[in-house]
C-alpha atoms as a PDB file:
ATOM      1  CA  UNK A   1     137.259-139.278  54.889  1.00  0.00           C
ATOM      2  CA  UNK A   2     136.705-139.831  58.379  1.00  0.00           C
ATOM      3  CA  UNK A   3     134.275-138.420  60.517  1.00  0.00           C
ATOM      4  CA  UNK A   4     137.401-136.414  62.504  1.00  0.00           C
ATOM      5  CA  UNK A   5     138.933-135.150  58.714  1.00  0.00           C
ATOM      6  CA  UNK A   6     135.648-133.335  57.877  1.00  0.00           C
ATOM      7  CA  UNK A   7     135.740-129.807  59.365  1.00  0.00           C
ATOM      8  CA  UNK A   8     132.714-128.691  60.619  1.00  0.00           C
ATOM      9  CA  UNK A   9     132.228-125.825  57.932  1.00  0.00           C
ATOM     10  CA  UNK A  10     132.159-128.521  55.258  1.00  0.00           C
ATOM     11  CA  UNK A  11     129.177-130.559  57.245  1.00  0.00           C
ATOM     12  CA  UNK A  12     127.235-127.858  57.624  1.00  0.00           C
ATOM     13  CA  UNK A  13     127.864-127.412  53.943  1.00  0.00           C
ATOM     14  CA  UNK A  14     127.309-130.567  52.804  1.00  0.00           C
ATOM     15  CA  UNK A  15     124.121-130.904  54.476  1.00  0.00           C
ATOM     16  CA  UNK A  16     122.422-127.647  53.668  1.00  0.00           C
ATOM     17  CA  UNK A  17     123.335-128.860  49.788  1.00  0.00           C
ATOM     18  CA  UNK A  18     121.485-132.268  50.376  1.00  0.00           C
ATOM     19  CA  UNK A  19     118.573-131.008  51.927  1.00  0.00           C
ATOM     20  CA  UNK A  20     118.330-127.895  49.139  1.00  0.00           C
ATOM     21  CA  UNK A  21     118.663-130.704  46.469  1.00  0.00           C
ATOM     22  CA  UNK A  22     116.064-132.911  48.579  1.00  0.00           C
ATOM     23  CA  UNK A  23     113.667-129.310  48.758  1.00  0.00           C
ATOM     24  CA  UNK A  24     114.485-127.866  44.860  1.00  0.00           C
ATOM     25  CA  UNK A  25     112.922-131.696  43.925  1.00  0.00           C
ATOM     26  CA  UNK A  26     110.248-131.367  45.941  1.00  0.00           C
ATOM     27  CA  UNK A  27     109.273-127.646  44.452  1.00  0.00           C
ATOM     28  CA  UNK A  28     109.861-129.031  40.811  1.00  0.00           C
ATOM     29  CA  UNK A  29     106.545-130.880  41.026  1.00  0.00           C
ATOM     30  CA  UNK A  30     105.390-127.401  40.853  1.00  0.00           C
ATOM     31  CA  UNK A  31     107.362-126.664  38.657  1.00  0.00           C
ATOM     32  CA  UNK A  32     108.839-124.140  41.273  1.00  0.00           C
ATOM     33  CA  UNK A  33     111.991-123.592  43.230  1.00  0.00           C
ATOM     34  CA  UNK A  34     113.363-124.176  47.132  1.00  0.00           C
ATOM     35  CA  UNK A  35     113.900-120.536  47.020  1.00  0.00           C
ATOM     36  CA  UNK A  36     109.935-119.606  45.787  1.00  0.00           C
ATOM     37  CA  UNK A  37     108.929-121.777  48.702  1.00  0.00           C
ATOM     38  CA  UNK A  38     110.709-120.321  51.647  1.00  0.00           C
ATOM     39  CA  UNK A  39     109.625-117.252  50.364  1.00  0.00           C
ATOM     40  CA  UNK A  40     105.912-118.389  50.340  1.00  0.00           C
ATOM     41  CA  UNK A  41     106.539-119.491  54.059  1.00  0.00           C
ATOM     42  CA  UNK A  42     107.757-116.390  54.871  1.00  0.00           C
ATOM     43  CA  UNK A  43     104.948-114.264  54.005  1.00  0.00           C
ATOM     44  CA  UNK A  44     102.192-113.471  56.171  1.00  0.00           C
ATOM     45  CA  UNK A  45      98.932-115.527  54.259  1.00  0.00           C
ATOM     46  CA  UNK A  46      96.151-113.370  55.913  1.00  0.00           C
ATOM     47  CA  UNK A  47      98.070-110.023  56.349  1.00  0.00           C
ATOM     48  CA  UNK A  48     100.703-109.781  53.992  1.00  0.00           C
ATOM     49  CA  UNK A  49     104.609-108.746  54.676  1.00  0.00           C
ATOM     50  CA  UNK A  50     106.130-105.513  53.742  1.00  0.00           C
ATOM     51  CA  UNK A  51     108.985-106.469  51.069  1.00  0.00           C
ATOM     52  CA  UNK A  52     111.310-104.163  53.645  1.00  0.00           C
ATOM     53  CA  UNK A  53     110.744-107.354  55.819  1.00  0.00           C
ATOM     54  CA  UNK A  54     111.146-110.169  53.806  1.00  0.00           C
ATOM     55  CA  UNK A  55     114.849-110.239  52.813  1.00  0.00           C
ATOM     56  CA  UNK A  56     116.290-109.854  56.568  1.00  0.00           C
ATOM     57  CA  UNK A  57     113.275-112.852  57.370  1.00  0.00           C
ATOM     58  CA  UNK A  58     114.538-114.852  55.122  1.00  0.00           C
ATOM     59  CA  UNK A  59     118.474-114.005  54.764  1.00  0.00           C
ATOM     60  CA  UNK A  60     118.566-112.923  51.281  1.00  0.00           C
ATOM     61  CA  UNK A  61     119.828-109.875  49.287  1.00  0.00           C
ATOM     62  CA  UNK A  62     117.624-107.566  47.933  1.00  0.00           C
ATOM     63  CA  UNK A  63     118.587-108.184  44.457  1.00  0.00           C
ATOM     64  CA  UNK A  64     117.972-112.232  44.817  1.00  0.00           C
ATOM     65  CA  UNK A  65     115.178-111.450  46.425  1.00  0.00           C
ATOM     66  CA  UNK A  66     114.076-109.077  43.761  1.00  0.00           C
ATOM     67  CA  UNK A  67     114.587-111.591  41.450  1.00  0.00           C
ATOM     68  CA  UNK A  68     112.398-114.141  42.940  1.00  0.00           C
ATOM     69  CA  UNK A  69     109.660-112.041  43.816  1.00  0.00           C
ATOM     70  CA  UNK A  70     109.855-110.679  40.458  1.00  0.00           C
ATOM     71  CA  UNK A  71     109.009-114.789  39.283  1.00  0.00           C
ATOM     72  CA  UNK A  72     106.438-114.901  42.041  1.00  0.00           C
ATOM     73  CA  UNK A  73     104.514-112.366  40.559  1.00  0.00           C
ATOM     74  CA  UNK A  74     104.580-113.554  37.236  1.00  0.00           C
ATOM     75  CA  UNK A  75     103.693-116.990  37.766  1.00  0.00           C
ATOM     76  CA  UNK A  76     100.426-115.143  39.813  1.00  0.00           C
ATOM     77  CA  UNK A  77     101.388-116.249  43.651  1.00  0.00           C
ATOM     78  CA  UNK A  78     102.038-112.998  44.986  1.00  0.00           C
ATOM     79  CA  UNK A  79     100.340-109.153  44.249  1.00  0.00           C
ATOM     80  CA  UNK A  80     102.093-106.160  45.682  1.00  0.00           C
ATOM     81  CA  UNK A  81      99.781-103.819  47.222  1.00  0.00           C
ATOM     82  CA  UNK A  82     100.515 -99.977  48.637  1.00  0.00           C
ATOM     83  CA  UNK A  83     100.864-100.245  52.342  1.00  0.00           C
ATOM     84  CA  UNK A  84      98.390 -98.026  53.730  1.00  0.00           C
ATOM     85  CA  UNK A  85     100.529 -97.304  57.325  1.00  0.00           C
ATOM     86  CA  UNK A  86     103.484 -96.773  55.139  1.00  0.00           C
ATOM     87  CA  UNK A  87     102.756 -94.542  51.543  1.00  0.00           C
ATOM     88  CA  UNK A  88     106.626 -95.430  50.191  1.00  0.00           C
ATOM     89  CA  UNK A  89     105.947 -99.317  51.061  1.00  0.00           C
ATOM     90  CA  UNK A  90     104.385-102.212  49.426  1.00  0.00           C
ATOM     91  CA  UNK A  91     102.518-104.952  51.290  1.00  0.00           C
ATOM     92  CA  UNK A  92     103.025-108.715  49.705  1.00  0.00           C
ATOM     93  CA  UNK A  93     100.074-110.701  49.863  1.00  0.00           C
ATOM     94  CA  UNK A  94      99.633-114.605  48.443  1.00  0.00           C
ATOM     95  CA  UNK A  95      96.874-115.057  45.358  1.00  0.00           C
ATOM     96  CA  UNK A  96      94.191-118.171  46.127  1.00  0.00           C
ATOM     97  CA  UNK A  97      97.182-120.048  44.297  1.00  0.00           C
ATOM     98  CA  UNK A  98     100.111-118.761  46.013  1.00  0.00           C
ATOM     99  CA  UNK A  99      98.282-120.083  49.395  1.00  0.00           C
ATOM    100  CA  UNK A 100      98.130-123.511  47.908  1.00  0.00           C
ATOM    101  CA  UNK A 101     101.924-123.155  47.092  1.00  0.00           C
ATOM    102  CA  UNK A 102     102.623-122.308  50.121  1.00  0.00           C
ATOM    103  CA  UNK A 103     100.495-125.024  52.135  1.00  0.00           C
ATOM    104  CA  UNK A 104     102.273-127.549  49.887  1.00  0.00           C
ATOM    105  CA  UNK A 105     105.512-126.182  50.699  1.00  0.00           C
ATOM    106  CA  UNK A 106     104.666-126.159  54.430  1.00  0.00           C
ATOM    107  CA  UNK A 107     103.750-129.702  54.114  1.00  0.00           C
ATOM    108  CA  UNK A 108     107.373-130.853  52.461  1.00  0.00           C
ATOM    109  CA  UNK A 109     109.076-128.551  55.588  1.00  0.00           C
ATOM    110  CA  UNK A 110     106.849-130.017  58.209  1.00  0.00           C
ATOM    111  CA  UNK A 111     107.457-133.938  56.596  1.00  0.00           C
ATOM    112  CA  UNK A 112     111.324-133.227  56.870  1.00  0.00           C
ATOM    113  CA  UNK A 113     111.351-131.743  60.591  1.00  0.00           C
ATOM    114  CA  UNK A 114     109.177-134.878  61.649  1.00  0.00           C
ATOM    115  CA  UNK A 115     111.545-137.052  59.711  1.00  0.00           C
ATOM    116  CA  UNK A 116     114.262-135.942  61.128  1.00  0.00           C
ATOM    117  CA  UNK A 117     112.643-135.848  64.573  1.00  0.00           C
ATOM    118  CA  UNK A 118     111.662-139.304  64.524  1.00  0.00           C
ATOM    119  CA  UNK A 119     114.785-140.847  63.465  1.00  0.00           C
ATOM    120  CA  UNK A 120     117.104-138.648  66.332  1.00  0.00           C
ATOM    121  CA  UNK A 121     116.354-138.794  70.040  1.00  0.00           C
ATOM    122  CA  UNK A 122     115.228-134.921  71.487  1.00  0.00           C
ATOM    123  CA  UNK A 123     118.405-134.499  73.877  1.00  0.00           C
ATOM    124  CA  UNK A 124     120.328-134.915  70.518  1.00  0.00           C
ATOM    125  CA  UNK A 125     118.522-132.607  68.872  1.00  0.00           C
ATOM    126  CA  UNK A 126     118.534-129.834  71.756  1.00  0.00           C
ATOM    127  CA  UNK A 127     122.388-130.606  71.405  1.00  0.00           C
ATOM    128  CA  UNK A 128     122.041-129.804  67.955  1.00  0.00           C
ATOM    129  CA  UNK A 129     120.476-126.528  68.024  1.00  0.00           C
ATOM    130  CA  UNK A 130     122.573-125.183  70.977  1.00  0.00           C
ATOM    131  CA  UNK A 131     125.824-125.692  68.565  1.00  0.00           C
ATOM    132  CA  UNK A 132     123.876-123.746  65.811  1.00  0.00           C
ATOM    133  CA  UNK A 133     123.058-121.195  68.453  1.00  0.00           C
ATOM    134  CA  UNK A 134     126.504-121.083  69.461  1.00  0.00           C
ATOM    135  CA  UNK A 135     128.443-121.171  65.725  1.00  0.00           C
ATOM    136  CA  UNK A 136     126.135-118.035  65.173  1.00  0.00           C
ATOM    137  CA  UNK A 137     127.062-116.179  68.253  1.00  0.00           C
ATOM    138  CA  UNK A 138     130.779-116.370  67.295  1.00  0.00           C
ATOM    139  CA  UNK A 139     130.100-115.395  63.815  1.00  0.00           C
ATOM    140  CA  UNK A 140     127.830-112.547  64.483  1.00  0.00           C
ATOM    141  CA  UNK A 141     129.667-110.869  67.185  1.00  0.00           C
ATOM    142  CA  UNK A 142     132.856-111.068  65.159  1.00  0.00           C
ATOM    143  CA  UNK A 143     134.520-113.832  67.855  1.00  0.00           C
ATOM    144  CA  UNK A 144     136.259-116.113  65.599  1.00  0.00           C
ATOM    145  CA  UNK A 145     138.100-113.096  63.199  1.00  0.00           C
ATOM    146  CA  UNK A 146     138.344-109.512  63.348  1.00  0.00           C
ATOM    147  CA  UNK A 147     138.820-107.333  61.180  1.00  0.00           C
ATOM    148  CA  UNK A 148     142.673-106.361  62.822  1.00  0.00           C
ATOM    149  CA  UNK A 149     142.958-110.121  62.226  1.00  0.00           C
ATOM    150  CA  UNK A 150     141.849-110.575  58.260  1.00  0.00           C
ATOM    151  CA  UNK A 151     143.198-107.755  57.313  1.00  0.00           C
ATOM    152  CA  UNK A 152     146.298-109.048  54.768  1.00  0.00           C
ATOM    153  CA  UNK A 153     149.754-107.316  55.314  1.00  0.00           C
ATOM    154  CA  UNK A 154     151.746-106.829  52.054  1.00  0.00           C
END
C-alpha cells in the first residue's frame, strides 16, 4: 500500500496498536499490563484520585475500568479509601509498590516521548499535535456525521 491508499483512520490505528504492543511488552516484565500502567500514571501518588475521576482521565468505561482496578487491588498497588469531602466516594491511593509501578511505567512513557522527540524535528511535531487537536474537534462536536446523517433509511 502506498502512503496515499492508507486512510488516515487506519494510521492512527495502526500506530496506537504498535505502540500498545511496544507498552503491553514493556509492562510484562512486571508481569503487568499497558492498561495497569496508564492507570498508575493517572492516579495522584501523594493525594490519591477519586475513582469518579479516573475513567473520564483516562478514557475508559467504568466496567473496564472496574475490571482493572479490581486487578490493581489484588496484586496490592492500589487501596481504596472513604473520601472524607465526599461520604459516597472512594479515594485511590498507590501502596509503596504501586509507586514503584508507576515510576517504572513513567520511565517506559517518558523513554518513548524522548524517542520519538529525538528522531522528528519540533515544527513536525507541533504539526502533529495540531491534526490530533483538530481530528478531535470534528469528532467531538459531531462535524464529520450527525445523527440526521447516520441515521439508516429502510
Amino acid at each position: 500500500m502506498s502512503k496515499k491508499d492508507i486512510t488516515i483512520d487506519h494510521a492512527l490505528r495502526a500506530t496506537w496498536q504498535a505502540i500498545t504492543k511496544m507498552y503491553n511488552e514493556q509492562a510484562a516484565q512486571l508481569d503487568s499490563t499497558m492498561a495497569t500502567g496508564f492507570a498508575l500514571l493517572s492516579i495522584d501518588p501523594e493525594e490519591g484520585t477519586p475513582s469518579t475521576a479516573l475513567g473520564p482521565k483516562m478514557g475508559m468505561e467504568a466496567t473496564s475500568l472496574s475490571r482493572t482496578l479490581k486487578s490493581m487491588e489484588e496484586r496490592g498497588l492500589i487501596v481504596r479509601k472513604p473520601n472524607p469531602a465526599d461520604g459516597r466516594g472512594v479515594l485511590i491511593f498507590l501502596t509503596e509498590f504501586g509507586k514503584e509501578n508507576r515510576d517504572f511505567s513513567k520511565n517506559r512513557v517518558l523513554r518513548f516521548n524522548d524517542a520519538i522527540r529525538n528522531n522528528i524535528d519540533n515544527q513536525k511535531i507541533e504539526h502533529f499535535f495540531e491534526v490530533i487537536h483538530v481530528i478531535n474537534d470534528l469528532i467531538q462536536n459531531k462535524k464529520i456525521y450527525n445523527t440526521s446523517e447516520t441515521t439508516i433509511k429502510q
